[in-house]
C-alpha atoms as a PDB file:
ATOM      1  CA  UNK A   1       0.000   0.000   0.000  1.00  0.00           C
ATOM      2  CA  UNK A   2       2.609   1.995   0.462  1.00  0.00           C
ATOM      3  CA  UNK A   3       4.441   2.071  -2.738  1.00  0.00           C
ATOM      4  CA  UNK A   4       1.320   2.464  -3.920  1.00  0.00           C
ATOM      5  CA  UNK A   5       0.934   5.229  -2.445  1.00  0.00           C
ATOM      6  CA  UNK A   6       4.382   6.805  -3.267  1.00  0.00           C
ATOM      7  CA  UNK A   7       4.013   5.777  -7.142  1.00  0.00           C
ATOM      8  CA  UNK A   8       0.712   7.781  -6.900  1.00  0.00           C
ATOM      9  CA  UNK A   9       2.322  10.557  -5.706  1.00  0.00           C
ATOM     10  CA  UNK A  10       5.900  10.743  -8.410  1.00  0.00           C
ATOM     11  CA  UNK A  11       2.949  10.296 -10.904  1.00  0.00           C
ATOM     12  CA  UNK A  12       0.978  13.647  -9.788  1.00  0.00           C
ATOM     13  CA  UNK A  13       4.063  15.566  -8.761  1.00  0.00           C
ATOM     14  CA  UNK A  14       5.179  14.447 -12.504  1.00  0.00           C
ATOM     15  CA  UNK A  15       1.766  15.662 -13.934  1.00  0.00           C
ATOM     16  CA  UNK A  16       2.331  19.284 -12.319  1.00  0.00           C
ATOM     17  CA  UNK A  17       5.948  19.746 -13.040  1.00  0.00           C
ATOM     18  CA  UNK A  18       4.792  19.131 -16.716  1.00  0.00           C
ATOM     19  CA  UNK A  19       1.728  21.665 -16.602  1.00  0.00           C
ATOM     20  CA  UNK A  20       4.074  24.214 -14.976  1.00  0.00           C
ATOM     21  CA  UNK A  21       6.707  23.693 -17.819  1.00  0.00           C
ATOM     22  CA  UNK A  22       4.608  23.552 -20.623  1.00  0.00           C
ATOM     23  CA  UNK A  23       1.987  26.003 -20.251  1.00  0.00           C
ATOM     24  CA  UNK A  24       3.903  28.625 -20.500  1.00  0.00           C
ATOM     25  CA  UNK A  25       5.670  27.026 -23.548  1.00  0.00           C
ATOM     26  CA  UNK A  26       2.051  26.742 -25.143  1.00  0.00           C
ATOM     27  CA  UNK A  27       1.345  30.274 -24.500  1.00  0.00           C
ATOM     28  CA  UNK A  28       3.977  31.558 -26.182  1.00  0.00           C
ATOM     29  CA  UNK A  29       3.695  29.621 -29.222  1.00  0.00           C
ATOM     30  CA  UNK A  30      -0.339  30.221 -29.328  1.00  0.00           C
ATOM     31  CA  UNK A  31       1.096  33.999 -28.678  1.00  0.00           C
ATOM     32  CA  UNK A  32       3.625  33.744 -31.416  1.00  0.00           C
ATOM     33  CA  UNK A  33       1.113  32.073 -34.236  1.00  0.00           C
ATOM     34  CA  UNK A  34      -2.009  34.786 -33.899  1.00  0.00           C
ATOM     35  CA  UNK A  35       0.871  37.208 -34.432  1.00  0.00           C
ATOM     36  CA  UNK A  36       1.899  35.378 -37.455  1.00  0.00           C
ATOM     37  CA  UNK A  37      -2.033  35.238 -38.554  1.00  0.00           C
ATOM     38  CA  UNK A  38      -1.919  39.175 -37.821  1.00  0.00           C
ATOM     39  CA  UNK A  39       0.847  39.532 -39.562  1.00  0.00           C
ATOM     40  CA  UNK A  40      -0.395  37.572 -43.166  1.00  0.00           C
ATOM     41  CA  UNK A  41      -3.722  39.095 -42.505  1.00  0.00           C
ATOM     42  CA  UNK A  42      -4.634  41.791 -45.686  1.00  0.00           C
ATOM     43  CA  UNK A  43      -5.463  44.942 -44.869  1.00  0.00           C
ATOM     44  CA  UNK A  44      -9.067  45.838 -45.303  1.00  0.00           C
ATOM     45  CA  UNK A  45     -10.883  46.507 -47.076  1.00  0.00           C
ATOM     46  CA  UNK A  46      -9.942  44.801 -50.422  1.00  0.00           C
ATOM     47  CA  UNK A  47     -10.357  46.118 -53.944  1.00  0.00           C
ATOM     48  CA  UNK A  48      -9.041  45.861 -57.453  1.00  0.00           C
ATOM     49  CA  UNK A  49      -5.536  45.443 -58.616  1.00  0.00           C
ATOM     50  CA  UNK A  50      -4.182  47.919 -60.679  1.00  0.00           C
ATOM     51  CA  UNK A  51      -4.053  44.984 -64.375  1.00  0.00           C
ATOM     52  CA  UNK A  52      -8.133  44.448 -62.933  1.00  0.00           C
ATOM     53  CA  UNK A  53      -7.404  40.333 -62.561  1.00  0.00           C
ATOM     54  CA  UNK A  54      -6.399  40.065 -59.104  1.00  0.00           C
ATOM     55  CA  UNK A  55      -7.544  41.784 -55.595  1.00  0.00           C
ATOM     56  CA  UNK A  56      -5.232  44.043 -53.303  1.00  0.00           C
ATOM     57  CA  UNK A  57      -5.365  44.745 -50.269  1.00  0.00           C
ATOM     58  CA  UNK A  58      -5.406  48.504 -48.565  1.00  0.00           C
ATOM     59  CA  UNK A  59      -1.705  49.115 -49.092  1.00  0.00           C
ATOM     60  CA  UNK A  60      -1.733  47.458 -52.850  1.00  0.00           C
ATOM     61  CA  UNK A  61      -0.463  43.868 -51.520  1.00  0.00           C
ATOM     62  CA  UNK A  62      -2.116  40.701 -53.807  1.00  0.00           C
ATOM     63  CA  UNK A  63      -4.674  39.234 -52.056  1.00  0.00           C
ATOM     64  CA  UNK A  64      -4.553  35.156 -52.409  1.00  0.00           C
ATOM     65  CA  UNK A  65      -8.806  33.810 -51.670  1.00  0.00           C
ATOM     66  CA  UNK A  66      -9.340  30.595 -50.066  1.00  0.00           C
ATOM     67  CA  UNK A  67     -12.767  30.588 -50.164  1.00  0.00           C
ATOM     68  CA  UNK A  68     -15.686  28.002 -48.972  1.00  0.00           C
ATOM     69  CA  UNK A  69     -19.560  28.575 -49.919  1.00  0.00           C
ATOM     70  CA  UNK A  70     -22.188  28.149 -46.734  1.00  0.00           C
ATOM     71  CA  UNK A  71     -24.140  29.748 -49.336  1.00  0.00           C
ATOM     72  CA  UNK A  72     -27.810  28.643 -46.532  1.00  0.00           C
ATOM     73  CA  UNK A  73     -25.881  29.513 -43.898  1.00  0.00           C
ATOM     74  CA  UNK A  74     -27.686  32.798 -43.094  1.00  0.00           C
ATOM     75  CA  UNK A  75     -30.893  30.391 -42.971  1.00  0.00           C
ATOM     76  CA  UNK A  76     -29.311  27.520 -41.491  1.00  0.00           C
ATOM     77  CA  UNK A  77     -27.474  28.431 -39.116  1.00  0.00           C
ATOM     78  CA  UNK A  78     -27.962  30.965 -35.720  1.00  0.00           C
ATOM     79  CA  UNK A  79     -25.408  33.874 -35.261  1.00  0.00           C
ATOM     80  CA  UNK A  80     -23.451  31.421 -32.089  1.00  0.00           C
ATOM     81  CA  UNK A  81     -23.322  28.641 -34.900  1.00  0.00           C
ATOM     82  CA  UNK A  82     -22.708  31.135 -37.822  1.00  0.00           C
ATOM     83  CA  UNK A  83     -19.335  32.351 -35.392  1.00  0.00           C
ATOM     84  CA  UNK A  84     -17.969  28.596 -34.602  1.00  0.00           C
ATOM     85  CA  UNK A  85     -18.165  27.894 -37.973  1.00  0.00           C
ATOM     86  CA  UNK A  86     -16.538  31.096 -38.670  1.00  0.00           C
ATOM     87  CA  UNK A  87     -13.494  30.235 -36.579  1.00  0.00           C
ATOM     88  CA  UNK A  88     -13.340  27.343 -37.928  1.00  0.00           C
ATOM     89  CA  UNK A  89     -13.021  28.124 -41.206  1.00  0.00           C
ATOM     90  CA  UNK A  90     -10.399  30.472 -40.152  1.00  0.00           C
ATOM     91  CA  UNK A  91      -8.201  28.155 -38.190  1.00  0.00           C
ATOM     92  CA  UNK A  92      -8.333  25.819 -41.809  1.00  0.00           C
ATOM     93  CA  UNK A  93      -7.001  29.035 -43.703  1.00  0.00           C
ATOM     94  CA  UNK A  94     -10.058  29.796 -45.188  1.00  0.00           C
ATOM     95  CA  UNK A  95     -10.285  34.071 -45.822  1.00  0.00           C
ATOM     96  CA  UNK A  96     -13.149  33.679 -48.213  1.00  0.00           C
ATOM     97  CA  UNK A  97     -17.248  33.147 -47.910  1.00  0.00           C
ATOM     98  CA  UNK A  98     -19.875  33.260 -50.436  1.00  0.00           C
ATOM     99  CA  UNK A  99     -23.066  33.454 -48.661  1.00  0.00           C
ATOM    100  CA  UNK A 100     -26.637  34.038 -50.050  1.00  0.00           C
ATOM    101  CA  UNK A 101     -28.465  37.139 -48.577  1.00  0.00           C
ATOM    102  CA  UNK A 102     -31.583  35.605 -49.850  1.00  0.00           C
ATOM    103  CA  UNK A 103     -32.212  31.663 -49.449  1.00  0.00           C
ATOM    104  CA  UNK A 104     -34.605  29.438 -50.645  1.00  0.00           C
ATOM    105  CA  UNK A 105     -35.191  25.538 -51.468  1.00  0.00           C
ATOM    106  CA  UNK A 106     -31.932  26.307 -54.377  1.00  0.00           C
ATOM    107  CA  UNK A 107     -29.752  26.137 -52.197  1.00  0.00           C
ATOM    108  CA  UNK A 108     -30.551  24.033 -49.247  1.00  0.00           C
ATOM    109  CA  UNK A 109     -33.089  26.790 -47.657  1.00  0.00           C
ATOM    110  CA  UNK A 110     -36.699  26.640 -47.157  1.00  0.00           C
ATOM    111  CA  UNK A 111     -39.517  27.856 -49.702  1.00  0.00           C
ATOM    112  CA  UNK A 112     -40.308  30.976 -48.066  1.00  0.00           C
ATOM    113  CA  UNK A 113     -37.071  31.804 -48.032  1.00  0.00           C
ATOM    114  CA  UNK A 114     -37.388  31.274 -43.773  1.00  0.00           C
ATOM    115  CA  UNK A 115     -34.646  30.933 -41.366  1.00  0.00           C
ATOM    116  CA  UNK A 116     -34.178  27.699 -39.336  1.00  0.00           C
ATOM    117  CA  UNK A 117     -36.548  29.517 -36.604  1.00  0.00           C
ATOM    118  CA  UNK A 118     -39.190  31.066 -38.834  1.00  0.00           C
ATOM    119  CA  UNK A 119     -38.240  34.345 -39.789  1.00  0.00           C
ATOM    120  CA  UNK A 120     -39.444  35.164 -43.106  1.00  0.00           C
ATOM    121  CA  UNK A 121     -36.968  37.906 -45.324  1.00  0.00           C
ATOM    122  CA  UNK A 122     -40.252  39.822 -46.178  1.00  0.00           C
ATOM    123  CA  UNK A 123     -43.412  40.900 -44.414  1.00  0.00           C
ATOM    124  CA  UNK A 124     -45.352  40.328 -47.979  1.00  0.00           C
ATOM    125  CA  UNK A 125     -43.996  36.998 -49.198  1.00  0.00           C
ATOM    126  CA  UNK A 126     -42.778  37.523 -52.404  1.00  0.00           C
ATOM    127  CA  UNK A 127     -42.481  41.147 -52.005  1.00  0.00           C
ATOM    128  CA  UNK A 128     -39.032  42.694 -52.192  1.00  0.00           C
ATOM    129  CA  UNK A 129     -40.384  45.836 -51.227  1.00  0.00           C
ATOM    130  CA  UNK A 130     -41.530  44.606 -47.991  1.00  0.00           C
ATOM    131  CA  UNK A 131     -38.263  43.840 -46.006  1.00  0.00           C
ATOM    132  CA  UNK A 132     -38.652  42.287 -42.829  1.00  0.00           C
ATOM    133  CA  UNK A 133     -35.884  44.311 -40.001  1.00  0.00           C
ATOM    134  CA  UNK A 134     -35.228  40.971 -37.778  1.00  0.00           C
ATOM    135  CA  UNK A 135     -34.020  39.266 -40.600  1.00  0.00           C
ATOM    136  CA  UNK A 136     -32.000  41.445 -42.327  1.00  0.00           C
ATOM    137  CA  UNK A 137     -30.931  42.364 -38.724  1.00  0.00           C
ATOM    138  CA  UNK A 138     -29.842  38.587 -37.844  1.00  0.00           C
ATOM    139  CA  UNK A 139     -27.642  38.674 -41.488  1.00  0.00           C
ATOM    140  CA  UNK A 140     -26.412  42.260 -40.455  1.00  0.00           C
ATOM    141  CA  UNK A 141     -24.917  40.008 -37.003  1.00  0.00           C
ATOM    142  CA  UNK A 142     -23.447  37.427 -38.853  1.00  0.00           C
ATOM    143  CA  UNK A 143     -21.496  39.446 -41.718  1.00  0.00           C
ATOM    144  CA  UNK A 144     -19.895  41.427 -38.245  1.00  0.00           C
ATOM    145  CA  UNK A 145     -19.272  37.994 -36.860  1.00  0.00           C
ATOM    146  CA  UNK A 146     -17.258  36.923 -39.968  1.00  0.00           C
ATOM    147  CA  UNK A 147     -15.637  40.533 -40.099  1.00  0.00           C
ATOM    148  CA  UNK A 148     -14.684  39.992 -36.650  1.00  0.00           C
ATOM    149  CA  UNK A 149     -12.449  36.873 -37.885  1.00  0.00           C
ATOM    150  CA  UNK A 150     -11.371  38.706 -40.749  1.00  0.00           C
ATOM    151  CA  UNK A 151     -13.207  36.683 -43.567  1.00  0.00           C
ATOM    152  CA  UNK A 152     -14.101  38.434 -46.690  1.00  0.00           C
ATOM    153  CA  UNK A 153     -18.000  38.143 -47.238  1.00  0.00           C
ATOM    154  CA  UNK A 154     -18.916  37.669 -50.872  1.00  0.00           C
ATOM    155  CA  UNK A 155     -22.784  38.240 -50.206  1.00  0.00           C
ATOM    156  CA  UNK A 156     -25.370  36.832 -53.391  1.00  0.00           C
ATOM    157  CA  UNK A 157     -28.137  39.286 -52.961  1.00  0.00           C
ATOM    158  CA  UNK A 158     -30.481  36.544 -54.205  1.00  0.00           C
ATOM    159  CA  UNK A 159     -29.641  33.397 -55.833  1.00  0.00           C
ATOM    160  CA  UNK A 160     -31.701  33.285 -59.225  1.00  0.00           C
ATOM    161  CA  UNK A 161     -32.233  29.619 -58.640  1.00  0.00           C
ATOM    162  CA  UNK A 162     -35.160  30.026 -56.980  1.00  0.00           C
ATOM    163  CA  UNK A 163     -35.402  34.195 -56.776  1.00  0.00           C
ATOM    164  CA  UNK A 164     -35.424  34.348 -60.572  1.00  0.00           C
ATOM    165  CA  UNK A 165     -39.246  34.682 -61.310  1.00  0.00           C
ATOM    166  CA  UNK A 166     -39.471  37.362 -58.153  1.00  0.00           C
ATOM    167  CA  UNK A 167     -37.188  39.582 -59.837  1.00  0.00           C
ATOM    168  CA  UNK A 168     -38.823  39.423 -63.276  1.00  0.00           C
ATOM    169  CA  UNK A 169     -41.768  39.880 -61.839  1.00  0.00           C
ATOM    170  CA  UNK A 170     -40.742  42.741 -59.937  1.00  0.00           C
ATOM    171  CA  UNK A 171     -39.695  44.415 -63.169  1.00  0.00           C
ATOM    172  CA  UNK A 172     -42.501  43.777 -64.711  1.00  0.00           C
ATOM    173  CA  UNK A 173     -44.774  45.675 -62.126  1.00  0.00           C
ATOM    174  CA  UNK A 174     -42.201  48.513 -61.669  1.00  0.00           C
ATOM    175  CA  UNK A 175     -39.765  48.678 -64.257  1.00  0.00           C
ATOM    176  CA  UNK A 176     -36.133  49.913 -63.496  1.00  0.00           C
ATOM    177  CA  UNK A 177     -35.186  53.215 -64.472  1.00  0.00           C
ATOM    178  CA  UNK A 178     -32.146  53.044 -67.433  1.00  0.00           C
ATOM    179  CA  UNK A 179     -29.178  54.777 -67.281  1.00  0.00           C
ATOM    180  CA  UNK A 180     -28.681  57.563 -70.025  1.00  0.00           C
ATOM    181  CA  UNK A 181     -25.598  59.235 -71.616  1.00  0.00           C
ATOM    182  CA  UNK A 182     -24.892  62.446 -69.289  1.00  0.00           C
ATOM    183  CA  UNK A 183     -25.406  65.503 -70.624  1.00  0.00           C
ATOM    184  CA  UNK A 184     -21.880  67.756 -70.341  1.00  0.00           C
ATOM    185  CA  UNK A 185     -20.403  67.802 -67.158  1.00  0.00           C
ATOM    186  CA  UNK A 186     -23.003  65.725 -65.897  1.00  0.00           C
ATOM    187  CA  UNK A 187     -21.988  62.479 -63.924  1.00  0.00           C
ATOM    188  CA  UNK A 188     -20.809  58.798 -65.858  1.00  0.00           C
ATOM    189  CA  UNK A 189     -23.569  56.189 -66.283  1.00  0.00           C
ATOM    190  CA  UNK A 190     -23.248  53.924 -63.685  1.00  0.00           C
ATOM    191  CA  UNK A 191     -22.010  56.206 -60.835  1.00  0.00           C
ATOM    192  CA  UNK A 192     -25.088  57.830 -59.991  1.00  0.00           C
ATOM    193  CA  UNK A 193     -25.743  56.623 -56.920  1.00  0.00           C
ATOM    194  CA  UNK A 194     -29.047  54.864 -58.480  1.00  0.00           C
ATOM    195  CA  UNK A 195     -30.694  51.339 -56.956  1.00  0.00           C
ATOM    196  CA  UNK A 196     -28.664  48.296 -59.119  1.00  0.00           C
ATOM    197  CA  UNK A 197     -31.118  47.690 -62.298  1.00  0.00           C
ATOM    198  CA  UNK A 198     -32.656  44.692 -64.086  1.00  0.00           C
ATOM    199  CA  UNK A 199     -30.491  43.992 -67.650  1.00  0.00           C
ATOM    200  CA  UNK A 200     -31.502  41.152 -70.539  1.00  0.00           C
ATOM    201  CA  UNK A 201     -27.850  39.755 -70.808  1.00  0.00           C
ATOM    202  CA  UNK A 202     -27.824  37.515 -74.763  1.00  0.00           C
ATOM    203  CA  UNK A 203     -29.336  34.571 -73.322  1.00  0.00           C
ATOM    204  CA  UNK A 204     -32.694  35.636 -72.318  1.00  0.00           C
ATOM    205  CA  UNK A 205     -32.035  35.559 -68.615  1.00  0.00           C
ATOM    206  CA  UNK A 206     -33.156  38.182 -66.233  1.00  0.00           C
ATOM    207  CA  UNK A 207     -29.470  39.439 -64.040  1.00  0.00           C
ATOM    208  CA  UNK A 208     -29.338  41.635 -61.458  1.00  0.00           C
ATOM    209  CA  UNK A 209     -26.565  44.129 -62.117  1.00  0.00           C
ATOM    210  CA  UNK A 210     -25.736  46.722 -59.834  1.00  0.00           C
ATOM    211  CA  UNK A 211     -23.459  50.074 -60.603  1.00  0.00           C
ATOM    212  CA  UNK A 212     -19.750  50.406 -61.103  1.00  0.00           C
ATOM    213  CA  UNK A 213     -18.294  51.551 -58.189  1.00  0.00           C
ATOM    214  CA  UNK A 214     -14.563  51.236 -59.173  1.00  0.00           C
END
């Protein structure tokens, strides 16, 4: 019993020596890596590079995206969920999400266009002009959330998979204003400030395409 005792004891003294040793050693490299992540991190916010084929950073760096698509997630997922996944992602070198403002059955939402707990995108279903504040309010949270682990949001106003026929049949009730050559001195096409406008690419399909802003 008592070498039992005694082995017990070499075996926790052991244990504590090695927490004392190597938590501090595990500090400092945890310290040393987020400075290297702070370090590779761009500086925001991005735009494009000077030859218009490649992204920059704030002080003209290149900007390499590793990117992943939780397109639903804003449907999917709540804001605590939306921020583990977030981190994550991050900790897997991920600095890149496309997400889908607007979500339906498409891509893995609901047919209303719901979140996981009922909230609908618009008071009038259907209804663009109708926005509903809590969710455009929960989205709002989780684009800060991924900020807040410096991911670059590439946010799909609404996914023509299933938003398609809402957006033709917007412009069909309330047809978008066109842009017109200025008259002289008046501003460029495109840089007017105006709401993004419905446009008949070649193939028929309705696009959403919003003004130049660089």
């Amino acid at each position: 019993m008592r070498n039992t005792k005694t082995l017990v004891g070499s075996l926790i003294g052991v244990a504590l020596l090695s927490l004392t040793v190597l938590t501090p050693a595990r500090a400092t490299v945890d310290a040393a890596r987020a400075h290297a992540d702070a370090q590779a991190a761009p500086a925001y916010p991005l735009k494009v590079g000077p030859t218009g084929r490649y992204l920059v950073d704030r002080h003209g760096v290149p900007v390499l995206l590793t990117g992943d698509s939780p397109q639903a997630l804003t449907v999917n997922l709540s804001p605590h969920q939306a921020d583990g996944f977030f981190a994550d992602r991050k900790a897997a070198g991920v600095n890149a999400m496309w997400v889908n403002l607007l979500c339906s059955t498409y891509t893995g939402g609901r047919p209303d266009g719901s979140t996981y707990d009922g909230i609908v995108p618009f008071t009038m279903p259907g209804d663009l002009a109708t926005p509903n504040p809590a969710y455009f309010a929960r989205v709002d949270r989780m684009l800060r959330l991924a900020a807040g682990h410096g991911l670059v949001v590439f946010l799909d106003p609404a996914e023509t998979g299933s938003f398609l026929s809402v957006r033709v049949a917007r412009s069909e009730r309330q047809p978008e204003r066109r842009n017109v050559a200025p008259a002289a001195g008046g501003p460029r096409p495109g840089l007017t400030g105006r709401r993004p406008r419905l446009s008949g690419p070649p193939d028929g399909l309705t696009c959403l395409r919003a003004p130049r802003t660089m």
